[in-house]
N, C-alpha and C. Protein backbone atom coordinates (compact mmCIF):
# COMPACT_ATOMS: atom_id res chain seq x y z
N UNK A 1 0.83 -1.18 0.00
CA UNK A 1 0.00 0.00 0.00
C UNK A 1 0.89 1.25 0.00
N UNK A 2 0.73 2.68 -1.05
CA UNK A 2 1.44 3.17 -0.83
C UNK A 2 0.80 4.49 0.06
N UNK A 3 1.99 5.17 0.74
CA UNK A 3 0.95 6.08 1.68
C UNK A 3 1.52 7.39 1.66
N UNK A 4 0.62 8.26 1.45
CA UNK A 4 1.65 9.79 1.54
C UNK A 4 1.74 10.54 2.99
N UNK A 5 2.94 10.79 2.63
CA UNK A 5 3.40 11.42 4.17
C UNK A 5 3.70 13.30 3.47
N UNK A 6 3.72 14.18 4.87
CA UNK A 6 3.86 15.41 4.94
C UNK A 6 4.79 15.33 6.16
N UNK A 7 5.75 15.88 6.27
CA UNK A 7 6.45 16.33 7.41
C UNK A 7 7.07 18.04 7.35
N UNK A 8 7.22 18.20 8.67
CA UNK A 8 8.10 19.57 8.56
C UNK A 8 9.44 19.68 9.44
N UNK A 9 10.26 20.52 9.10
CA UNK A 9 11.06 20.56 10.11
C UNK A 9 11.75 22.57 10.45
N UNK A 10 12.90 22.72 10.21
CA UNK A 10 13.09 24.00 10.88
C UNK A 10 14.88 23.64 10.59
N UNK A 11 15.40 24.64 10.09
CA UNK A 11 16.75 24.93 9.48
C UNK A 11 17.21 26.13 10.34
N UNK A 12 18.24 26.43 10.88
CA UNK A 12 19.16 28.01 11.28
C UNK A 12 19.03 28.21 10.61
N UNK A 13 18.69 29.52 10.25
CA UNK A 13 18.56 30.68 9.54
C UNK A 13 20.36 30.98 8.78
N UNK A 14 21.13 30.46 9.63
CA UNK A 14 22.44 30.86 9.11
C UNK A 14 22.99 29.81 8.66
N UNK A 15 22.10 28.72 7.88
CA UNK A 15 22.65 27.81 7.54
C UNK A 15 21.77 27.45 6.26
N UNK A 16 20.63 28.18 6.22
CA UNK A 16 19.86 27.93 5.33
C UNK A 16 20.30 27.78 3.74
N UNK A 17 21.57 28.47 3.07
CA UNK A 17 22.23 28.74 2.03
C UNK A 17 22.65 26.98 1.98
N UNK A 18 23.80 26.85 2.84
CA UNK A 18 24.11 25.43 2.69
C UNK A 18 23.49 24.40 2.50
N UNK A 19 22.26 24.38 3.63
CA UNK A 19 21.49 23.56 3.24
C UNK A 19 20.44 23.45 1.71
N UNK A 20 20.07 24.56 1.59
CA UNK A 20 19.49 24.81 -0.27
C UNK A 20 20.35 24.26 -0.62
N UNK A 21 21.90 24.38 -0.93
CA UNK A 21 22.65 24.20 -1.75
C UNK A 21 22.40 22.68 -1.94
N UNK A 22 23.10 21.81 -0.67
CA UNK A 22 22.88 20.41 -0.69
C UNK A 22 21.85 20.07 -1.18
N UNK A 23 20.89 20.51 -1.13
CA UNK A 23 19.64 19.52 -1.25
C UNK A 23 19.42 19.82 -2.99
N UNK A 24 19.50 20.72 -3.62
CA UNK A 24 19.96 20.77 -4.85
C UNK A 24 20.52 20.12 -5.82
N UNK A 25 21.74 19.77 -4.91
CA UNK A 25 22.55 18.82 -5.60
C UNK A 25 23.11 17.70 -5.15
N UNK A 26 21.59 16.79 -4.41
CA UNK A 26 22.06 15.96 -4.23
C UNK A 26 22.58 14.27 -4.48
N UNK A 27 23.36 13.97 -3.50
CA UNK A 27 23.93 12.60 -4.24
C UNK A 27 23.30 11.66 -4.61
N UNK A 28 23.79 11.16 -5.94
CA UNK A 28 23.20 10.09 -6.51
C UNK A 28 22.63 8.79 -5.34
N UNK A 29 24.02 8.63 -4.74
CA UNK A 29 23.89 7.46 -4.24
C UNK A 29 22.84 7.89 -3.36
N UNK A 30 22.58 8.79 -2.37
CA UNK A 30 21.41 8.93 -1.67
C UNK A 30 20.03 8.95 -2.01
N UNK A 31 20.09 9.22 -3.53
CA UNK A 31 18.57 8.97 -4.04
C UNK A 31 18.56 7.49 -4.15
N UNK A 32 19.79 6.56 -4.58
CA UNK A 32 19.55 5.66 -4.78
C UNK A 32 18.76 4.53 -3.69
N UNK A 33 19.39 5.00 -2.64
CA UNK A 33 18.94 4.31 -1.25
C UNK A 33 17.60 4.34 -0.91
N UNK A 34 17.43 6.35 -0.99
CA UNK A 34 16.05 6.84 -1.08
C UNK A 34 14.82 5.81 -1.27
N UNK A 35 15.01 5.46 -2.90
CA UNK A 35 14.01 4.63 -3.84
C UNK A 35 14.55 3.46 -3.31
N UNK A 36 14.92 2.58 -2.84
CA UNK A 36 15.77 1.46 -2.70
C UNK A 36 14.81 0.82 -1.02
N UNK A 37 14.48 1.99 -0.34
CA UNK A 37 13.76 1.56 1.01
C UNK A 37 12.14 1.95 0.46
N UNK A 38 12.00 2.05 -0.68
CA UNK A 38 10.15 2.39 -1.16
C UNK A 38 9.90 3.67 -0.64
N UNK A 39 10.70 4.42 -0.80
CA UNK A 39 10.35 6.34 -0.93
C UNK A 39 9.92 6.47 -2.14
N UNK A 40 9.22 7.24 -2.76
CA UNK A 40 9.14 8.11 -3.92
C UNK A 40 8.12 9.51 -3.93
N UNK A 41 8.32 9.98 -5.17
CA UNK A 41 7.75 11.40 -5.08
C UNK A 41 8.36 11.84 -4.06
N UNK A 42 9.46 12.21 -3.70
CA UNK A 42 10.11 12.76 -2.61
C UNK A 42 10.14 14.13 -3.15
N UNK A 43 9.29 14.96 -2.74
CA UNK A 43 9.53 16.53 -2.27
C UNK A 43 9.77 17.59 -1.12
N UNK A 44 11.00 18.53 -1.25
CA UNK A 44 10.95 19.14 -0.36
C UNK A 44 10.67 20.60 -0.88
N UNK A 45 9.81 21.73 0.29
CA UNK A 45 9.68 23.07 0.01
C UNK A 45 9.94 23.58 0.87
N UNK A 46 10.52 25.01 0.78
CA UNK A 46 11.08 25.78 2.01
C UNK A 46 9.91 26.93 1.65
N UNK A 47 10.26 27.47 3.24
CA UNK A 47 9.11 29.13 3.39
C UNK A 47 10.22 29.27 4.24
N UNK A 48 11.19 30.38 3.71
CA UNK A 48 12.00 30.96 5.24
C UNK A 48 12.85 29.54 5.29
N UNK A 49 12.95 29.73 7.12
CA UNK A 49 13.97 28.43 7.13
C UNK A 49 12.89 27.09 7.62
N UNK A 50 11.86 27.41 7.02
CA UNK A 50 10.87 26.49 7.37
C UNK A 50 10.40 25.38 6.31
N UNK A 51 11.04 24.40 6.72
CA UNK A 51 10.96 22.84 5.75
C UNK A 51 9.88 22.10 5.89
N UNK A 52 8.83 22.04 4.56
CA UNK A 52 7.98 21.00 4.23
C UNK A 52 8.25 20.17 3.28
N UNK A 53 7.94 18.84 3.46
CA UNK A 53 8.44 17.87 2.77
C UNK A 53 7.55 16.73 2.42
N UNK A 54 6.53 16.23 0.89
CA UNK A 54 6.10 15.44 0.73
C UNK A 54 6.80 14.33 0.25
N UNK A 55 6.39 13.29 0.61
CA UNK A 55 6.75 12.01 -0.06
C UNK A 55 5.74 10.41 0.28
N UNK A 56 5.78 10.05 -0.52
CA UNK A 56 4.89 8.32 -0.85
C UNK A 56 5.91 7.48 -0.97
N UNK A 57 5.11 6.76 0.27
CA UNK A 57 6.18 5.12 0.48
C UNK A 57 5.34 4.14 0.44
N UNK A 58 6.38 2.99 -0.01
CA UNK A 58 5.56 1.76 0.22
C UNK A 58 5.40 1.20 1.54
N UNK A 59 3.85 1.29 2.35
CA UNK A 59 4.35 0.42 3.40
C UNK A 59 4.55 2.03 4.28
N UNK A 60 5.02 1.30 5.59
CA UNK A 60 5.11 2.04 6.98
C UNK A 60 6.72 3.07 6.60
N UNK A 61 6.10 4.30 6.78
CA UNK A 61 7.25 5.59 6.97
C UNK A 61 8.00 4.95 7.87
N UNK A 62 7.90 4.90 9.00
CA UNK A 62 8.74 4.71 9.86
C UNK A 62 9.74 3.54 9.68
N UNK A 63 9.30 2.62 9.16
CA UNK A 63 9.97 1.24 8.69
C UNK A 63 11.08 1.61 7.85
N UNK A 64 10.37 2.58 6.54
CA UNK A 64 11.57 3.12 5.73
C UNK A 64 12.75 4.28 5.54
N UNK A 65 12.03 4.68 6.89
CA UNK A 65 13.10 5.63 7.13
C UNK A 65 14.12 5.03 8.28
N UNK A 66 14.02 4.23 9.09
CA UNK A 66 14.72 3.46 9.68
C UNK A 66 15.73 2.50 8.93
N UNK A 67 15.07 2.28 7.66
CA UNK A 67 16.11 1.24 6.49
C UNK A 67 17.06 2.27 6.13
N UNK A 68 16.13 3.59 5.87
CA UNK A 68 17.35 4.01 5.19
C UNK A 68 18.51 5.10 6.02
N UNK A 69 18.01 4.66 7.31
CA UNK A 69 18.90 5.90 8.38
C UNK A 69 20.20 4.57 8.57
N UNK A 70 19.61 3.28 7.84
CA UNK A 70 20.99 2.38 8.17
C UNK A 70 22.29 1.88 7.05
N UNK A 71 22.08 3.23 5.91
CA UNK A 71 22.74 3.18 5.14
C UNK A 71 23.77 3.55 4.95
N UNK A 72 24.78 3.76 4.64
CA UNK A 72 26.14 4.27 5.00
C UNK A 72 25.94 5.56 4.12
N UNK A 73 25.13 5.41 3.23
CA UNK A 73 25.32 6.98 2.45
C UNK A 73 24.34 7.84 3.08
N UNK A 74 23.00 7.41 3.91
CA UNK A 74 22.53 8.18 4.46
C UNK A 74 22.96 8.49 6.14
N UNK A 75 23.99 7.94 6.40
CA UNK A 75 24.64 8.22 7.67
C UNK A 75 25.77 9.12 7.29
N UNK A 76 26.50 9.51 5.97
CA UNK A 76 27.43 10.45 5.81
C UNK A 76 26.65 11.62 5.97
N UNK A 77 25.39 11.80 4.70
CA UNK A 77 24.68 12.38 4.58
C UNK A 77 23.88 13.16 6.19
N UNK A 78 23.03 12.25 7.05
CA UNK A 78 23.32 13.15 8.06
C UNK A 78 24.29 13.63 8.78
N UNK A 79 25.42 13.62 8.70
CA UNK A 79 26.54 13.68 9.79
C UNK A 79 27.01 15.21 8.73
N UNK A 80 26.53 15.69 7.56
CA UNK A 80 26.60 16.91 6.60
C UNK A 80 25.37 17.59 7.08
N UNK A 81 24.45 17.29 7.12
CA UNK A 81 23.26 17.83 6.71
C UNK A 81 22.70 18.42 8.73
N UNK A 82 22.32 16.60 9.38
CA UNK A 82 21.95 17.18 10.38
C UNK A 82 22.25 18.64 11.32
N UNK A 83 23.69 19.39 11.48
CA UNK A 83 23.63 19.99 12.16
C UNK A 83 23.02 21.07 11.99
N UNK A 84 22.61 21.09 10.68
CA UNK A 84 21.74 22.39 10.57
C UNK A 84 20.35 22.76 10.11
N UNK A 85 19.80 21.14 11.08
CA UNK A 85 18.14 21.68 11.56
C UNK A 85 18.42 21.16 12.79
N UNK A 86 17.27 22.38 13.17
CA UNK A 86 16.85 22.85 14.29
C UNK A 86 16.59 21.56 15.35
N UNK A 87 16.42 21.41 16.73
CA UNK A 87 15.88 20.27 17.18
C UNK A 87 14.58 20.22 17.79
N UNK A 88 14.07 21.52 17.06
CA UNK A 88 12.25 21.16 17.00
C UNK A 88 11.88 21.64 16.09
N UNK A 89 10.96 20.96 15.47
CA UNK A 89 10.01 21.14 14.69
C UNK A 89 9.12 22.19 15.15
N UNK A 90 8.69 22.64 15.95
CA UNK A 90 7.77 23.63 16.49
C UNK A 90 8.23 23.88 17.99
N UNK A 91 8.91 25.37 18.55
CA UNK A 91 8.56 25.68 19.73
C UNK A 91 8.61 24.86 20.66
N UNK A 92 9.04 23.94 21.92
CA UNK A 92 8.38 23.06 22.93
C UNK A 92 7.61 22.04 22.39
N UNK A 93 7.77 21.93 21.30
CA UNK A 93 7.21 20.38 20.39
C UNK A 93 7.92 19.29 21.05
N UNK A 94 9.60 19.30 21.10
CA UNK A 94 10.27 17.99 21.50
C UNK A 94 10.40 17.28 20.13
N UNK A 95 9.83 17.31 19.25
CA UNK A 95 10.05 16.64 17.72
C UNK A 95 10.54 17.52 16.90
N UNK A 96 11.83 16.69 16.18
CA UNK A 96 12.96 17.28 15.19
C UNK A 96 12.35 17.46 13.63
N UNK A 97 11.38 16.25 13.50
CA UNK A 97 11.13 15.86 12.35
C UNK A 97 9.66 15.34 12.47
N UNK A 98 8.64 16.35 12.05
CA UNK A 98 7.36 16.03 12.83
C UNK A 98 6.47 16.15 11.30
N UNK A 99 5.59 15.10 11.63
CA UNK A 99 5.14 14.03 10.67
C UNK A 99 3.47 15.26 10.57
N UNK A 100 3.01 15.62 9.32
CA UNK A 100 1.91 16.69 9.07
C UNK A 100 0.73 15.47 9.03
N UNK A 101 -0.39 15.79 9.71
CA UNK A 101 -1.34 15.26 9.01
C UNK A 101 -2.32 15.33 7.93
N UNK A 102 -2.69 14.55 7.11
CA UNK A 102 -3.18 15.03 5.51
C UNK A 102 -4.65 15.31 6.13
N UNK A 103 -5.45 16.05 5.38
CA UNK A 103 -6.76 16.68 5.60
C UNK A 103 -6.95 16.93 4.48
N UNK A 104 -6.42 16.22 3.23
CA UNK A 104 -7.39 16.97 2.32
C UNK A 104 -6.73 16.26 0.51
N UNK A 105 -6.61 15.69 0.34
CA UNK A 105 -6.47 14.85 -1.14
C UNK A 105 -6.81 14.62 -2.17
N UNK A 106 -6.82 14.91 -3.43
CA UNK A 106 -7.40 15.05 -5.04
C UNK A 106 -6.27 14.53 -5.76
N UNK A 107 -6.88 13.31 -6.49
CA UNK A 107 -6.00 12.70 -7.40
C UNK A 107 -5.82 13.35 -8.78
């Protein structure tokens, strides 16, 4: 079953350049992994330093983002990327990477 997910997250403001940049151009091999754990349609949009991000997986998000947090290219990849989001998603949230709920869908 495939299922669409929305998440958001939150970038420093003084890091926001770098991070555009990366995500721009990023590595092959990390898309490869990407599609490789049943991601697709992977989109990300910024407002400010404020990150929304759709994507459709096969199967349980959490399952596949756990496959692919055990990849060696997505463990370089955060060890580049992580330090520059934020560690909440919202204010006193406590969540880094907080999962949107859908309300509203047209094929």
């Amino acid at each position: 079953m495939m299922n669409r997910v929305g998440m958001t997250w939150m970038v420093y403001p003084e890091h926001l350049g770098a991070y555009t940049d990366i995500h721009l151009n990023p590595w092959p091999d990390l898309i490869e992994a990407i599609q490789a754990v049943g991601i697709h349609n992977y989109s990300i949009f910024s407002l400010g330093n404020r990150m929304f991000a759709y994507l459709e997986v096969e199967g349980d998000v959490g399952e596949a983002l756990g496959k692919l947090g055990e990849t060696e290219v997505y463990q370089r990849w955060a060890v580049a990327v992580n330090p520059w989001v934020m560690p909440e998603a919202v204010e006193g949230g406590g969540i880094q990477f907080m999962e949107i709920p859908s309300i509203f869908y047209s094929a």
